[in-house]
C-alpha atoms as a PDB file:
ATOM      1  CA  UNK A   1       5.837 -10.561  -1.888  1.00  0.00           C
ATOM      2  CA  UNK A   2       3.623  -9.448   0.857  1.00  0.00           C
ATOM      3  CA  UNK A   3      -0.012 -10.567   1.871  1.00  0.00           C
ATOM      4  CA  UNK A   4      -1.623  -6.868   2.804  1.00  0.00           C
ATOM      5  CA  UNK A   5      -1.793  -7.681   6.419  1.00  0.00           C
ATOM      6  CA  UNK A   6      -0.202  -4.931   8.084  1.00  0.00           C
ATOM      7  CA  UNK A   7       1.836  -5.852  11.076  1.00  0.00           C
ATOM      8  CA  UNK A   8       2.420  -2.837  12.367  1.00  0.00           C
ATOM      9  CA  UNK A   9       1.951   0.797  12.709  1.00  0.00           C
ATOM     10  CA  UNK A  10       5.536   2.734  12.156  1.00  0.00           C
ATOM     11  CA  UNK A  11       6.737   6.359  12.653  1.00  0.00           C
ATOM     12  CA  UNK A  12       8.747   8.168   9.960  1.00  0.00           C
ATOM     13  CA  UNK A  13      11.745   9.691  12.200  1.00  0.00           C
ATOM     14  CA  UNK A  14      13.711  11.118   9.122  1.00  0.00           C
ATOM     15  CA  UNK A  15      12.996  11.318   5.196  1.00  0.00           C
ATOM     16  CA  UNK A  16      16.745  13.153   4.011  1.00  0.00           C
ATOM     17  CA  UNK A  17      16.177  14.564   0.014  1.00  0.00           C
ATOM     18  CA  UNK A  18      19.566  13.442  -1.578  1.00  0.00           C
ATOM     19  CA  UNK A  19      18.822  15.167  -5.216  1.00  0.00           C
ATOM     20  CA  UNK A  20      16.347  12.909  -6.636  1.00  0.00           C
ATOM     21  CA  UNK A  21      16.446  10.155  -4.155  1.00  0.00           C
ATOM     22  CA  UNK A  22      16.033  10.234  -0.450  1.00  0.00           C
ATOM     23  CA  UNK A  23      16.801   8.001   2.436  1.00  0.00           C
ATOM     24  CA  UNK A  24      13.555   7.020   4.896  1.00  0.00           C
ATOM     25  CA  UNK A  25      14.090   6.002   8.522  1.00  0.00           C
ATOM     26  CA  UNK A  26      11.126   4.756  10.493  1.00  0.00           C
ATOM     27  CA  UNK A  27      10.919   4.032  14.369  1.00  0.00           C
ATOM     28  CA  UNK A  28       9.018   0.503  15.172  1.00  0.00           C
ATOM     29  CA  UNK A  29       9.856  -2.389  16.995  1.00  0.00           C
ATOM     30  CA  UNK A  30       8.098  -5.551  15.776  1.00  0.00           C
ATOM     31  CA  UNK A  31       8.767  -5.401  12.280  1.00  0.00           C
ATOM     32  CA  UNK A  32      12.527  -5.404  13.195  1.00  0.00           C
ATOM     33  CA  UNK A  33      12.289  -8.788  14.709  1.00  0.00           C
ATOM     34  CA  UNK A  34      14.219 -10.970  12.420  1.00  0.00           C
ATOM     35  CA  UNK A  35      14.900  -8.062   9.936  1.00  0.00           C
ATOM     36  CA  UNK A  36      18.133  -7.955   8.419  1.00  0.00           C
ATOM     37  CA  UNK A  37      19.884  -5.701   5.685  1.00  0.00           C
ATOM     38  CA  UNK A  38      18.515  -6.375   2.279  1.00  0.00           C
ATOM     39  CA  UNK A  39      15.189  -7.518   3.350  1.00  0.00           C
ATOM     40  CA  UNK A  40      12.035  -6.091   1.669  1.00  0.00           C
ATOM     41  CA  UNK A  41       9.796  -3.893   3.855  1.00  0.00           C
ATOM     42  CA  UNK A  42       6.218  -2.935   2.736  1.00  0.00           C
ATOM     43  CA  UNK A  43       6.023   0.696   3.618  1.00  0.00           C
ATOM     44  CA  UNK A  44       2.283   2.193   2.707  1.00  0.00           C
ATOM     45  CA  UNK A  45       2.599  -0.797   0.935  1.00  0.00           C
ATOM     46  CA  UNK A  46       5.497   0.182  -1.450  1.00  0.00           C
ATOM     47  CA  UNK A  47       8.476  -2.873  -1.395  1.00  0.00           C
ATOM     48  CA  UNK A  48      11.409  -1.128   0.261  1.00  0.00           C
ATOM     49  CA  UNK A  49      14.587  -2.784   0.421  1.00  0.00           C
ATOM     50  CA  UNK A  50      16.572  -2.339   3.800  1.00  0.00           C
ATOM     51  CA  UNK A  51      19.710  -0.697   4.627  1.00  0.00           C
ATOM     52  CA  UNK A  52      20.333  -0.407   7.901  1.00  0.00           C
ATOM     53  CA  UNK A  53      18.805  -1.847  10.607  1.00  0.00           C
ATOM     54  CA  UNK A  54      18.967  -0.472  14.508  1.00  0.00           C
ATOM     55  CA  UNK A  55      17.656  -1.217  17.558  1.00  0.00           C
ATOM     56  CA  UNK A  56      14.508   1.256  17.078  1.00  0.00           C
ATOM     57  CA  UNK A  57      14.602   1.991  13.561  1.00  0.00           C
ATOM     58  CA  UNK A  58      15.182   1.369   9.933  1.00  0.00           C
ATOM     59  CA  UNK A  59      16.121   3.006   7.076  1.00  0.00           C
ATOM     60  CA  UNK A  60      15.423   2.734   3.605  1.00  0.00           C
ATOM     61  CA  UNK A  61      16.863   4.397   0.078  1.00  0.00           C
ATOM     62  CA  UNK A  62      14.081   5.600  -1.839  1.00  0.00           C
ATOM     63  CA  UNK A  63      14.375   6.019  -5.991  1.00  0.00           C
ATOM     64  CA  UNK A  64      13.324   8.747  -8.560  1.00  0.00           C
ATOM     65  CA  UNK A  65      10.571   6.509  -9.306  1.00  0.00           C
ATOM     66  CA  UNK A  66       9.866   4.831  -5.771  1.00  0.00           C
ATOM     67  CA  UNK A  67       9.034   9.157  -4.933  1.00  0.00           C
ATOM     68  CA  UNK A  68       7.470   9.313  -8.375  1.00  0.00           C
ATOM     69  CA  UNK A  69       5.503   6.424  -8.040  1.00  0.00           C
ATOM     70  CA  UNK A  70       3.937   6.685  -4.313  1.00  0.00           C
ATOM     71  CA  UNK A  71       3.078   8.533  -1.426  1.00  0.00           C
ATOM     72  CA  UNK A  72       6.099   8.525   0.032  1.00  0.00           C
ATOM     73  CA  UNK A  73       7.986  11.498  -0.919  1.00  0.00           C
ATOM     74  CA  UNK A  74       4.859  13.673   1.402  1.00  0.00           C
ATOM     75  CA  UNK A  75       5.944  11.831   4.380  1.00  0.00           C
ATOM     76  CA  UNK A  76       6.949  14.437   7.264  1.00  0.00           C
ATOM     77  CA  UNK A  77       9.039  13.400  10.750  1.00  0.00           C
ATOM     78  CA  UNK A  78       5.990  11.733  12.728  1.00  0.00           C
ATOM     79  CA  UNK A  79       3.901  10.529  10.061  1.00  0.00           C
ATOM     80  CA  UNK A  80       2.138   6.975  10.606  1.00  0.00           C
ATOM     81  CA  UNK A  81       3.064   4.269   7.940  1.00  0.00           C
ATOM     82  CA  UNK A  82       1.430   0.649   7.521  1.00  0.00           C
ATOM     83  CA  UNK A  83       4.562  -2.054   7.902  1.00  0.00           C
ATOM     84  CA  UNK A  84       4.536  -5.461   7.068  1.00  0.00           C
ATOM     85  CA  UNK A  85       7.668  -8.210   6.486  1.00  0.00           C
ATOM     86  CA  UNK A  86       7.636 -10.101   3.478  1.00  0.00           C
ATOM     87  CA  UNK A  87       6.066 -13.283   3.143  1.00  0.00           C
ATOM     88  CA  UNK A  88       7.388 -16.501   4.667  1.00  0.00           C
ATOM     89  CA  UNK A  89       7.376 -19.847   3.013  1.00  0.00           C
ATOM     90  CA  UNK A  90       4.392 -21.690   4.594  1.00  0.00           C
ATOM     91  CA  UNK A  91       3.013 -19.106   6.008  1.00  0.00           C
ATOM     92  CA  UNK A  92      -0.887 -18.662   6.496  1.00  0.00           C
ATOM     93  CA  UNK A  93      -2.419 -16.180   3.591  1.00  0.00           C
ATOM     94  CA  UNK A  94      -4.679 -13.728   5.240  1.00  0.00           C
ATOM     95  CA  UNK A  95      -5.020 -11.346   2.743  1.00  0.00           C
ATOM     96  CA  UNK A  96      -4.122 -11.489  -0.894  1.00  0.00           C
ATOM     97  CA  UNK A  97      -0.441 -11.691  -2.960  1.00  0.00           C
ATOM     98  CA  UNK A  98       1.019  -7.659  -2.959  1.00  0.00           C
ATOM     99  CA  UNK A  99       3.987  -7.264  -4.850  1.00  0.00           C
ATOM    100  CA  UNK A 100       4.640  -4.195  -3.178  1.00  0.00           C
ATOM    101  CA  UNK A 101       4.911  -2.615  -6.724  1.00  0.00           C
ATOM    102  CA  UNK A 102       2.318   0.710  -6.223  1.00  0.00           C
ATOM    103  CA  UNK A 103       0.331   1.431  -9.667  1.00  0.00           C
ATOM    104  CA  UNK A 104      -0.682   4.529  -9.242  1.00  0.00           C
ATOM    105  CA  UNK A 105      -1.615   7.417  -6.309  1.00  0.00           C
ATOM    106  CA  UNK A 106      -5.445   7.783  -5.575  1.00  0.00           C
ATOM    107  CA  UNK A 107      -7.151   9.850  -2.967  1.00  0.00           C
ATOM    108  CA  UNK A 108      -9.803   9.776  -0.278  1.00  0.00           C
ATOM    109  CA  UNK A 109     -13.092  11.414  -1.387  1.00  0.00           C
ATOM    110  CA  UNK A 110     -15.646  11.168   1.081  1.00  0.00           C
ATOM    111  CA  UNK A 111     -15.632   9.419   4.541  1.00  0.00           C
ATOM    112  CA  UNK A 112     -19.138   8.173   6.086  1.00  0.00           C
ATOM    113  CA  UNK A 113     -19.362   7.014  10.009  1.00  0.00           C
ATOM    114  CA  UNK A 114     -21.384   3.642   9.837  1.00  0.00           C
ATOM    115  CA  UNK A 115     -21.719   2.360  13.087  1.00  0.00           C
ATOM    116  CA  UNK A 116     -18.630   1.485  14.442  1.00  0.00           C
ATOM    117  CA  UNK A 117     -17.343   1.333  10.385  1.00  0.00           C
ATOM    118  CA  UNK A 118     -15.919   3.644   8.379  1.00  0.00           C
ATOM    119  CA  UNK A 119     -17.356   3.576   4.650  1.00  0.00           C
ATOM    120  CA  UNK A 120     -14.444   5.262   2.466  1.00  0.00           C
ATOM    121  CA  UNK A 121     -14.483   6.296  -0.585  1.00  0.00           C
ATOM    122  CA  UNK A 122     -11.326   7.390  -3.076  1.00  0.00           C
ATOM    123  CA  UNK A 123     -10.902   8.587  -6.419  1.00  0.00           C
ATOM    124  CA  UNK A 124      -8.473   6.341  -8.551  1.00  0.00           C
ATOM    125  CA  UNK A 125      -7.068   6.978 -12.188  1.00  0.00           C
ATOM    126  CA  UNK A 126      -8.071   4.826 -15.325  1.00  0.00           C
ATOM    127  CA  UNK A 127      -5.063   3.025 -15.170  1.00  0.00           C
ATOM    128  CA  UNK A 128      -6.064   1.680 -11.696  1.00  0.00           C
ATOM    129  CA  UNK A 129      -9.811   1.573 -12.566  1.00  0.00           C
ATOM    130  CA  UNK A 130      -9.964  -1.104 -15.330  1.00  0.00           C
ATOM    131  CA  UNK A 131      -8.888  -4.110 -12.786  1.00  0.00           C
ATOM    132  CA  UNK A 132     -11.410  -3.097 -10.199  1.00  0.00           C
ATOM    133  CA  UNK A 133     -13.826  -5.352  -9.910  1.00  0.00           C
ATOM    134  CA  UNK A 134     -16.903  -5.623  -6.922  1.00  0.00           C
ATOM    135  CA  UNK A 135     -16.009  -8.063  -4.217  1.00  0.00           C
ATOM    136  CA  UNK A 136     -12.686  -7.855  -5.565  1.00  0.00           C
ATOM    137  CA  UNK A 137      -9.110  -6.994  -3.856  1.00  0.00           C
ATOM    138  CA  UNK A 138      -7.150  -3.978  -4.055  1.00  0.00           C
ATOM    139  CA  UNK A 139      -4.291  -2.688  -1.887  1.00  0.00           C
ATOM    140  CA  UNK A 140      -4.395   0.719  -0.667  1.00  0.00           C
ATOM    141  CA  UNK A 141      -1.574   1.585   1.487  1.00  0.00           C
ATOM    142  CA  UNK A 142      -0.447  -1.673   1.632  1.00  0.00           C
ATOM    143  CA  UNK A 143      -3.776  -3.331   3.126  1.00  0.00           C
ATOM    144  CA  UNK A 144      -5.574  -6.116   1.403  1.00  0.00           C
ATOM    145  CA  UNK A 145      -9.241  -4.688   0.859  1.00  0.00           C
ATOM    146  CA  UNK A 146     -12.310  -5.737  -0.285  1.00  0.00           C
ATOM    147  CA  UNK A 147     -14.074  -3.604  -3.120  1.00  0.00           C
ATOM    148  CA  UNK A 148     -17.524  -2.614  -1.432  1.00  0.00           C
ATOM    149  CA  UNK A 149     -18.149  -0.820  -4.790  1.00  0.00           C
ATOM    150  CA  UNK A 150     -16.847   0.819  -7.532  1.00  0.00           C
ATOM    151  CA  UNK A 151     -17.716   3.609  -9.983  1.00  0.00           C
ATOM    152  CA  UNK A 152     -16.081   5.011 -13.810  1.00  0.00           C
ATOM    153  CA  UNK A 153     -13.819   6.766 -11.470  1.00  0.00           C
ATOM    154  CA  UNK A 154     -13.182   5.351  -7.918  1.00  0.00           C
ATOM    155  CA  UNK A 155     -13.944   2.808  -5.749  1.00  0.00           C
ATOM    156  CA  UNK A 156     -15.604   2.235  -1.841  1.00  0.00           C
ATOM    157  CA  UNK A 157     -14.250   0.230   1.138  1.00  0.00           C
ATOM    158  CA  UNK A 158     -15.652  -0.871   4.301  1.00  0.00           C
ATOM    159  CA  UNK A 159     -13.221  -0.134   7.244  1.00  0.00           C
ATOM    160  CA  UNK A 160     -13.590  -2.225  10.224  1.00  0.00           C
ATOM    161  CA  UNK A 161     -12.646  -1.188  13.747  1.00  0.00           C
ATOM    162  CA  UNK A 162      -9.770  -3.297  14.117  1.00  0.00           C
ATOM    163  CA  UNK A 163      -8.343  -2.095  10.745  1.00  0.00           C
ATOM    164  CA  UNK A 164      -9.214   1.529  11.655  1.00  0.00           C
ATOM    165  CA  UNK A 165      -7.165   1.263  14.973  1.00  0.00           C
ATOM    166  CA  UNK A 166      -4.131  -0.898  13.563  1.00  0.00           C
ATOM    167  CA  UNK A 167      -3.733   0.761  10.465  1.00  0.00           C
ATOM    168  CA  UNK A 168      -3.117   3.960   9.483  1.00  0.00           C
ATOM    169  CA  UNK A 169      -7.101   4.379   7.779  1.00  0.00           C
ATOM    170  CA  UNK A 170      -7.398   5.574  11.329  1.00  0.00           C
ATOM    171  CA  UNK A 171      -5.322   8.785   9.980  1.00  0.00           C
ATOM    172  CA  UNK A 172      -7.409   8.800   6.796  1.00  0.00           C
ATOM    173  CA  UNK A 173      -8.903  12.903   5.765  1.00  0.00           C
ATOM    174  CA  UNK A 174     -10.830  13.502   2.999  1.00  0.00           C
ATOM    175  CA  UNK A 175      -8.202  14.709   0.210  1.00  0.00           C
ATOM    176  CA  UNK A 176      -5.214  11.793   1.994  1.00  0.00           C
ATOM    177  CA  UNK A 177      -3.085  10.273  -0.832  1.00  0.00           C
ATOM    178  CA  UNK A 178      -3.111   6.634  -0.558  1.00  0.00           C
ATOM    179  CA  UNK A 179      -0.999   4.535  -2.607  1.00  0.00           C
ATOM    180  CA  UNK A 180      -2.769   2.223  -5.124  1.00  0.00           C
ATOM    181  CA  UNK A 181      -1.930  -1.603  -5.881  1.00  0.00           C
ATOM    182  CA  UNK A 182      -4.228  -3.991  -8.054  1.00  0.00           C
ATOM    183  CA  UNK A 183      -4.789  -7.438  -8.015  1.00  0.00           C
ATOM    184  CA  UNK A 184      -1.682  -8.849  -9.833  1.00  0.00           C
ATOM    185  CA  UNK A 185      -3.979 -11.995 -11.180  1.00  0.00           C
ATOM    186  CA  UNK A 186      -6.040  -9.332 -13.385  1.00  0.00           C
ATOM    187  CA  UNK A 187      -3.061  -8.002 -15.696  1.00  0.00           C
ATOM    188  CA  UNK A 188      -2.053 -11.341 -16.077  1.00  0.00           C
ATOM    189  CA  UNK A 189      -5.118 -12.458 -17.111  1.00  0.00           C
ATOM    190  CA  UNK A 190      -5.633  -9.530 -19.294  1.00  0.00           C
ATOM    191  CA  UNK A 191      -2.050  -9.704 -20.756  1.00  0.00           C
ATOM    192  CA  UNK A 192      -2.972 -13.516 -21.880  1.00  0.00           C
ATOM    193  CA  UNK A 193      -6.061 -12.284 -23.383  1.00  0.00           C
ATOM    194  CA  UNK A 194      -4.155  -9.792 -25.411  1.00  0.00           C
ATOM    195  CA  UNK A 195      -1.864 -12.112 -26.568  1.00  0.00           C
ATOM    196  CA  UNK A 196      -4.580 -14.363 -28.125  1.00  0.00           C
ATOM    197  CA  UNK A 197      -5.992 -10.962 -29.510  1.00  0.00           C
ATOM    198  CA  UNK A 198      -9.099 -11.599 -27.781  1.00  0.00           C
ATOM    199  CA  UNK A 199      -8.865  -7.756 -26.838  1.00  0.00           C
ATOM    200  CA  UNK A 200      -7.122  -4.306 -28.161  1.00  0.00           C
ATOM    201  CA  UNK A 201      -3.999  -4.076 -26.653  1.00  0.00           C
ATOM    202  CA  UNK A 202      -3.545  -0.139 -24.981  1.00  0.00           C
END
């Protein structure tokens, strides 16, 4: 379980295709602190466990579905990833509870200078779209987010310096993949509902 507060900026330094799967190393230094092998690593905001860890770098196995799933798999040698340790116990809660579990792969559609903000906007499937909600959170990338807005088809964000220049938004193009995660309390809610058949079930 993660909060959406990245820690830290990371560097891919190797992403080795083993048939379907693939092993992911990525160069940072604070996220290592206290890191051990087995720990879960939010990388873009996808729950990676870890299997090795050195003095520079990590490395994680990534699934058929993990590559499937998420951004991931586009990752080159060099390319900037959000990072953030799992929750501790007692720890304060800055953003919102991420499972790390990505729903689905949206885009970035349009980009607007505001200021010293950065209005986004990105394009996200049904499947993502039905637990939007205005003033609501949503992960992208691993980074708890406020809904500005949304649309039928997408949904608009507010980027603040200091998320712009700790995060990779900074990197953000128009046409970027970005990996999706709603707000967990909305399919529970609407799994409860179902069950009392207060709506059709998909």
């Amino acid at each position: 379980m993660f909060s959406g507060i990245v820690e830290e900026k990371g560097k891919v330094s190797r992403l080795e295709r083993r048939g379907e799967s693939a092993v992911l190393e990525v160069a940072t230094r604070q996220v290592l602190e206290g890191t051990h092998v087995g720990d879960s690593i939010s990388v873009n905001g996808a729950c990676l466990t870890v299997t090795k860890v050195a003095a520079d770098h990590f490395a994680a196995d990534l699934s058929p579905e993990t590559l499937r799933r998420t951004n991931l798999g586009g990752l080159r040698p060099g390319s900037p990833v959000n990072l953030e340790r799992g929750l501790a116990l007692g720890a304060r809660m800055g953003g919102h509870f991420v499972q790390g579990h990505v729903d689905e792969v949206g885009s970035v559609r349009v980009l607007r200078p505001a200021g010293e903000t950065v209005i986004a906007t990105f394009a996200a499937p049904p499947a993502v779209m039905r637990y939007v909600a205005s003033k609501g959170f949503i992960a992208v990338d691993g980074m708890s987010l406020t809904v500005v807005d949304r649309s039928a088809d997408g949904f608009t964000i507010s980027f603040i310096p200091y998320t712009l220049a700790r995060t990779i938004a900074g990197n953000y193009r128009v046409g970027s993949r970005v990996n999706l995660e709603v707000d967990i309390l909305g399919k529970y809610v609407e799994r409860f509902l179902m069950a009392r058949d207060y709506i059709k079930r998909p």
